[in-house]
Protein backbone atom coordinates (compact mmCIF):
# COMPACT_ATOMS: atom_id res chain seq x y z
CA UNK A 1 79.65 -27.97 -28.06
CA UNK A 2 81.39 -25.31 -29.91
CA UNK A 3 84.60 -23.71 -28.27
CA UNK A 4 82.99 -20.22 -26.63
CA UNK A 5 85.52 -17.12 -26.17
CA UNK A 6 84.90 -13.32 -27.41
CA UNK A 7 84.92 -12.71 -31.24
CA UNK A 8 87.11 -10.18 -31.92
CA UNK A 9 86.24 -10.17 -35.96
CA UNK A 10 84.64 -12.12 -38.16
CA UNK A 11 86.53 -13.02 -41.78
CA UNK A 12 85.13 -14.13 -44.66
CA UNK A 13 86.79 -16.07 -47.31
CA UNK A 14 84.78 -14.43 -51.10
CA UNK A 15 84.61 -17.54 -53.53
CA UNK A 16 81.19 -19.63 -52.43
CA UNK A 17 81.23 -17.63 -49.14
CA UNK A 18 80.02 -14.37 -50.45
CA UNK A 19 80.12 -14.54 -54.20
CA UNK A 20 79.22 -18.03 -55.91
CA UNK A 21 82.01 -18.95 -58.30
CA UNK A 22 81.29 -19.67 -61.61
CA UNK A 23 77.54 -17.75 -61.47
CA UNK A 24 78.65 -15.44 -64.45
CA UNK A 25 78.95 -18.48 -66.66
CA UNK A 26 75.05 -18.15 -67.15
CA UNK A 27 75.51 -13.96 -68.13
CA UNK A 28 78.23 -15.24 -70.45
CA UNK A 29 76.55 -17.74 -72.32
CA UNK A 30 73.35 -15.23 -72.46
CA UNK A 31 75.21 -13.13 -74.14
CA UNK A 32 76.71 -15.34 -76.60
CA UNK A 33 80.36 -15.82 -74.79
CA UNK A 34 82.21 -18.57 -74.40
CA UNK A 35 83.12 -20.17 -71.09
CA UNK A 36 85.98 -18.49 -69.01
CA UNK A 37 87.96 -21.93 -69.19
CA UNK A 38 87.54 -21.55 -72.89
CA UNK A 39 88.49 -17.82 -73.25
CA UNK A 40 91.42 -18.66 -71.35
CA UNK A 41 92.94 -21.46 -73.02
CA UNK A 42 92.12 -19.86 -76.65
CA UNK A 43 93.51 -16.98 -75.67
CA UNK A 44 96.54 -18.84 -74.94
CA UNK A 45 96.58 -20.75 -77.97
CA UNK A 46 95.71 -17.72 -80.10
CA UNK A 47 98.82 -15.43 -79.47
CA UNK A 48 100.75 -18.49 -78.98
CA UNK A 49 100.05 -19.11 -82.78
CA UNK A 50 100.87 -15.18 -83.57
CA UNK A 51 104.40 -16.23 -82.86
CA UNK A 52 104.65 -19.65 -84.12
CA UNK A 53 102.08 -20.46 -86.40
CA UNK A 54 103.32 -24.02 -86.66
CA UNK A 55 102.39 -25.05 -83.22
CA UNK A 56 99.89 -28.29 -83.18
CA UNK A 57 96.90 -27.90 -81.14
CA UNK A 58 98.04 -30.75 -78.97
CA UNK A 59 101.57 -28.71 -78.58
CA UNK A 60 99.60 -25.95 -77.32
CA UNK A 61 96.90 -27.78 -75.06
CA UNK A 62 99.97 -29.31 -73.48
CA UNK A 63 101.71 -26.09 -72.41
CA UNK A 64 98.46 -24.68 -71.27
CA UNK A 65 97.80 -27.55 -69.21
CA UNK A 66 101.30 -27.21 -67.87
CA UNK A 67 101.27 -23.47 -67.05
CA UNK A 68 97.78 -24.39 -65.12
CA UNK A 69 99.44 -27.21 -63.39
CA UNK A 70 102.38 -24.92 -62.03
CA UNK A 71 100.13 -22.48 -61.08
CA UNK A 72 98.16 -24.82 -58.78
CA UNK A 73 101.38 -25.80 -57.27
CA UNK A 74 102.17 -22.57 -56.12
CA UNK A 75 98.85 -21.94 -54.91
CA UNK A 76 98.20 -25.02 -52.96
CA UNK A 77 101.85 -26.54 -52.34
CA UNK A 78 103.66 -23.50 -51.83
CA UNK A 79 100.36 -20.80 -50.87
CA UNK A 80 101.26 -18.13 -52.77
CA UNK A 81 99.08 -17.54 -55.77
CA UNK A 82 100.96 -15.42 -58.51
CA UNK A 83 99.37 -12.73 -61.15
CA UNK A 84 97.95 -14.16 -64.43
CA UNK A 85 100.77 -13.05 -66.32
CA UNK A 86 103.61 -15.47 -64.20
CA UNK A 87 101.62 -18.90 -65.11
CA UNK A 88 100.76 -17.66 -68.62
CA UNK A 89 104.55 -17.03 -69.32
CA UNK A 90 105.24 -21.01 -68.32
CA UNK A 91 103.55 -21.99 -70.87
CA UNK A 92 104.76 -19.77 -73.44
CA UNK A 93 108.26 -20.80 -72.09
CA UNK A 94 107.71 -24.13 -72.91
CA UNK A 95 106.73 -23.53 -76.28
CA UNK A 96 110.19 -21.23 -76.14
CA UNK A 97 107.99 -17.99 -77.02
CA UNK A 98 109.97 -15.60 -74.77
CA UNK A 99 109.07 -12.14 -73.94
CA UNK A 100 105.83 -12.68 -75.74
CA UNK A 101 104.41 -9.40 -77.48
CA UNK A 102 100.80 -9.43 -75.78
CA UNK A 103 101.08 -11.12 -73.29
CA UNK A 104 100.15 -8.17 -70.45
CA UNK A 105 96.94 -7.13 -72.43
CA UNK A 106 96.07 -11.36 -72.40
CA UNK A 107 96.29 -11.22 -68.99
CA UNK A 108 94.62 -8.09 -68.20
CA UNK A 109 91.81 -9.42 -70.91
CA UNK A 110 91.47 -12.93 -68.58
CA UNK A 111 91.79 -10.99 -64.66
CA UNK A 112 89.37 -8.59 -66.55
CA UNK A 113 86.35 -11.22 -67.13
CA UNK A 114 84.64 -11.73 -63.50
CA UNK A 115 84.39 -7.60 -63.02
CA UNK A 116 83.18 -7.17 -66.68
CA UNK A 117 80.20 -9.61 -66.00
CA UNK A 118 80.92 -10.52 -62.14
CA UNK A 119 79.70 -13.52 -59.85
CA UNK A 120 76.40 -13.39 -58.16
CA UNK A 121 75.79 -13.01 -54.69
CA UNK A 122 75.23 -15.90 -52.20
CA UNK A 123 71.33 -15.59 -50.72
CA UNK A 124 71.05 -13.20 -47.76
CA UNK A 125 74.41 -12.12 -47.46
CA UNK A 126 73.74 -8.49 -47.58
CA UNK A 127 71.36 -9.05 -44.62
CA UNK A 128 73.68 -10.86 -42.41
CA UNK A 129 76.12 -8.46 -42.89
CA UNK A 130 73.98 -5.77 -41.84
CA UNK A 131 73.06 -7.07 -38.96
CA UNK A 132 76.87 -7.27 -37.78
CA UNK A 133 78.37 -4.37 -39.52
CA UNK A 134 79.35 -2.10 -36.17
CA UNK A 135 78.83 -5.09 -33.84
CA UNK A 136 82.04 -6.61 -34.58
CA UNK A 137 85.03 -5.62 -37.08
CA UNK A 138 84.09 -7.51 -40.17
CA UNK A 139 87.38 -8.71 -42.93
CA UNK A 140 88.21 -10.74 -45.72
CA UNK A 141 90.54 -13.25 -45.85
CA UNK A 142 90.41 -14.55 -49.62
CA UNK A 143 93.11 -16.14 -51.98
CA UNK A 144 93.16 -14.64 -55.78
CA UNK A 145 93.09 -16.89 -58.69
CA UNK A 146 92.79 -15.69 -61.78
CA UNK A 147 91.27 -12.19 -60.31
CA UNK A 148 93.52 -9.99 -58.28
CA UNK A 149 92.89 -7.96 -55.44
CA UNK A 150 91.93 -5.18 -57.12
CA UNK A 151 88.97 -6.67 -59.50
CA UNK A 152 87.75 -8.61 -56.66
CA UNK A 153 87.37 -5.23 -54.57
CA UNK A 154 85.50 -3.74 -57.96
CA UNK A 155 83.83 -7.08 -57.96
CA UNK A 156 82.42 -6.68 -53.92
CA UNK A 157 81.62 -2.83 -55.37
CA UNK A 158 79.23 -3.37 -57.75
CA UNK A 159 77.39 -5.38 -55.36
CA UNK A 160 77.64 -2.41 -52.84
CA UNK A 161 79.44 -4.87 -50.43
CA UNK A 162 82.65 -3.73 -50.44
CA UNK A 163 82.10 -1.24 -47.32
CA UNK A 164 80.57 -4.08 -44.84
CA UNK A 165 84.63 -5.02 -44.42
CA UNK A 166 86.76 -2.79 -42.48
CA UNK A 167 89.78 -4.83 -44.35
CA UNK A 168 90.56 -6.75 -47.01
CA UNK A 169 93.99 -9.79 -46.95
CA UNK A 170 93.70 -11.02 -50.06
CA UNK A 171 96.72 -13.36 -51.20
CA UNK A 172 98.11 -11.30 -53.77
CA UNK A 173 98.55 -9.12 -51.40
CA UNK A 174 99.45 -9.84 -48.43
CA UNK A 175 102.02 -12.50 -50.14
CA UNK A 176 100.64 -15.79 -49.42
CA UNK A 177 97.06 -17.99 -49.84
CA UNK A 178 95.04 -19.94 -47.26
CA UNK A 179 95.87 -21.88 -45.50
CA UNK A 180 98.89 -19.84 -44.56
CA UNK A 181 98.25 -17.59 -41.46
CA UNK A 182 99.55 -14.30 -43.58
CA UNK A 183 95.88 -13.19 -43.98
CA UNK A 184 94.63 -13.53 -40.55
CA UNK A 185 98.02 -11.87 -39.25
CA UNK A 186 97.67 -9.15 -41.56
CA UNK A 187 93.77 -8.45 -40.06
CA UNK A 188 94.68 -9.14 -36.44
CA UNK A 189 97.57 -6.25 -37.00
CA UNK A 190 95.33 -3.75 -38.78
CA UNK A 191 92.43 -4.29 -36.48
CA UNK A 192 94.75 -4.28 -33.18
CA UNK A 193 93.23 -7.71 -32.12
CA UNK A 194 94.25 -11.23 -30.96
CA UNK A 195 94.69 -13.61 -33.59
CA UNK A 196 92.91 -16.41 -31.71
CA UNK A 197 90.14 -14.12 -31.48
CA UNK A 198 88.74 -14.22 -34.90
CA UNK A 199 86.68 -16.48 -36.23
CA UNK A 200 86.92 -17.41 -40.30
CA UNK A 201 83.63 -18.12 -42.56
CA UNK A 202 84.79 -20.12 -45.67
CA UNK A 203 83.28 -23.61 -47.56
CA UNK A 204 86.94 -25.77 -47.67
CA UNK A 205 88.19 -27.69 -44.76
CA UNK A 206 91.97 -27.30 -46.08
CA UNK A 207 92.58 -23.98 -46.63
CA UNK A 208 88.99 -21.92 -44.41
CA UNK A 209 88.69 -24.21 -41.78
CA UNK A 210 92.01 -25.54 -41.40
CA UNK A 211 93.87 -22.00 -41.56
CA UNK A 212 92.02 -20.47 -39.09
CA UNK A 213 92.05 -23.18 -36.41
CA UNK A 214 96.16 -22.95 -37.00
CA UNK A 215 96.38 -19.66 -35.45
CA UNK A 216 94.19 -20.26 -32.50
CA UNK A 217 90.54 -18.86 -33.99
CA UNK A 218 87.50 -20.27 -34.88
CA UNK A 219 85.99 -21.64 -38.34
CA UNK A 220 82.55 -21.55 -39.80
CA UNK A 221 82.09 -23.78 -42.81
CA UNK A 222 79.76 -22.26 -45.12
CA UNK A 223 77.87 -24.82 -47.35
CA UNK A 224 75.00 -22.26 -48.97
CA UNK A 225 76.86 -22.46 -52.56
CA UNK A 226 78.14 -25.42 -52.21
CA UNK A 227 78.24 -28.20 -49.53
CA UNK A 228 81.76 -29.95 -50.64
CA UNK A 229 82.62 -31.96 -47.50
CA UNK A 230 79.36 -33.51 -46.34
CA UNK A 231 79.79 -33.00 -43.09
CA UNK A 232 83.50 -34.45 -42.92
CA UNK A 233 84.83 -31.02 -41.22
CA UNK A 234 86.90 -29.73 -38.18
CA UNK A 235 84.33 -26.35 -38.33
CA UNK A 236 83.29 -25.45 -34.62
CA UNK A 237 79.49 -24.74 -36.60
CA UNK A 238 78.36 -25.56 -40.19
CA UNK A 239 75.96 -22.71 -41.45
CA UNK A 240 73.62 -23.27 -44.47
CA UNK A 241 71.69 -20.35 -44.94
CA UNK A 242 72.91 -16.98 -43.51
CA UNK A 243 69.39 -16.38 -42.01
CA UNK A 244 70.73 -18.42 -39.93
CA UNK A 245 74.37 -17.04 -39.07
CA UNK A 246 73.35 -14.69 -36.20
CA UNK A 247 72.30 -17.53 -34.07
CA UNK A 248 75.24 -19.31 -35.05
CA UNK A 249 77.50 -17.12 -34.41
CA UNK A 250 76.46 -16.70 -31.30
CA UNK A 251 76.81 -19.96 -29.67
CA UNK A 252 80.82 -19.65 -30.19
CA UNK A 253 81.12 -16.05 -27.97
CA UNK A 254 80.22 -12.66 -27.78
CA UNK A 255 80.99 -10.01 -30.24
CA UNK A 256 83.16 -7.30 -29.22
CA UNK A 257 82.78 -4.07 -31.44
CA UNK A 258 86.27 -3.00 -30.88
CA UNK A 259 87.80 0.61 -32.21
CA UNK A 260 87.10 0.12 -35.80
CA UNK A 261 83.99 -0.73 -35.39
């Protein structure tokens, strides 16, 4: 039986919780754009090039893959998840390009691409948050990748979502990623609430599920974009379908509106 206590707020982690990553390939390649994974790394190799044409394209596929690599170790070894512009200057580094000329407007081109044509909505979300909005204080707790904090609240705006959370830790921000307990401190504070009493909606065991049970609260795993763990998760409750979230919700306590509510 799930663990039953009062629910002082209920987070929500964005990617595959409410926004499913990678829907805005299919508006890009409507519209005649390449991939994001491809705008990226020929982006790279493009103004790499402007400063030394000589590079091979193996030279420069290697220092991309590189300043990708480095940036994955700081966002899943050391939680902290840097602007586009820090893992973008590794690689330049290693081709010794330093101080590139353009490299701000590449990055602001790449953190640019999921508000210009942003991710989709996952099914029902609006609804469910509806149906809690003034209930209980409702937050985000997401990590930034190669969007920051800022495009991912223009990102919630254009789906008129944004208001539904009464606060927003996202990594950049707040300093470190999931599964560090930065982002649930920095909601607990703002909303004036016990840590231990908010439970986290998220689809990854290590960083969702795992983060939130470290500070005492409660975890939802959310497999309606995608189901990665089969099952194989800590999560007091599993939801599939946010129809269904209400119900769920409620077997782990009762909802307390608190001030901000």
């Amino acid at each position: 039986m799930p663990h039953t206590a009062p629910i002082h707020a209920v987070t929500f982690d964005l990617w595959d919780t409410l926004v499913i990553d990678d829907s805005d390939e299919v508006e890009r390649a409507r519209r005649g754009l390449q991939s994001k994974d491809a705008t990226r790394r020929n982006g790279f190799a493009a103004l790499a090039r402007k400063h030394r044409p000589e590079l091979s394209d193996a030279v420069i596929t290697e220092a991309y893959n590189l300043a990708q690599a480095r940036f994955r170790h700081w966002w899943k070894k050391e939680h902290h998840t840097p602007p586009v512009a820090e893992w973008l200057t590794v690689g330049f580094t290693a081709l010794d390009i330093e101080d590139a000329d353009g490299i701000v407007a590449l990055a602001d081109e790449l953190a640019g691409m999921e508000v210009e044509i942003p991710p989709q909505p996952v099914p029902h979300v609006r609804q469910m948050l509806t149906a809690l909005k003034g209930r209980v204080p409702l937050a985000i707790v997401s990590d930034t990748i190669n969007t920051p904090a800022s495009g991912l609240r223009a990102i919630l705006r254009q789906h008129d979502l944004l208001d539904f959370f009464e606060v927003c830790a996202f990594s950049d921000e707040v300093g470190h990623s999931k599964p560090h307990r930065a982002g649930y401190a920095h909601v607990a504070a703002t909303l004036g609430i016990p840590i231990e009493g908010i439970v986290h909606v998220g689809d990854r065991q290590e960083t969702d599920v795992d983060g939130v049970q470290r500070v005492g609260g409660r975890a939802v795993l959310y497999t309606g974009a995608i189901d990665r763990h089969q099952g194989d998760t800590t999560a007091e409750v599993t939801c599939a379908d946010y129809a269904a979230f209400e119900a769920l919700l409620g077997t782990l306590g009762e909802l307390v509106p608190g001030a901000h509510g």
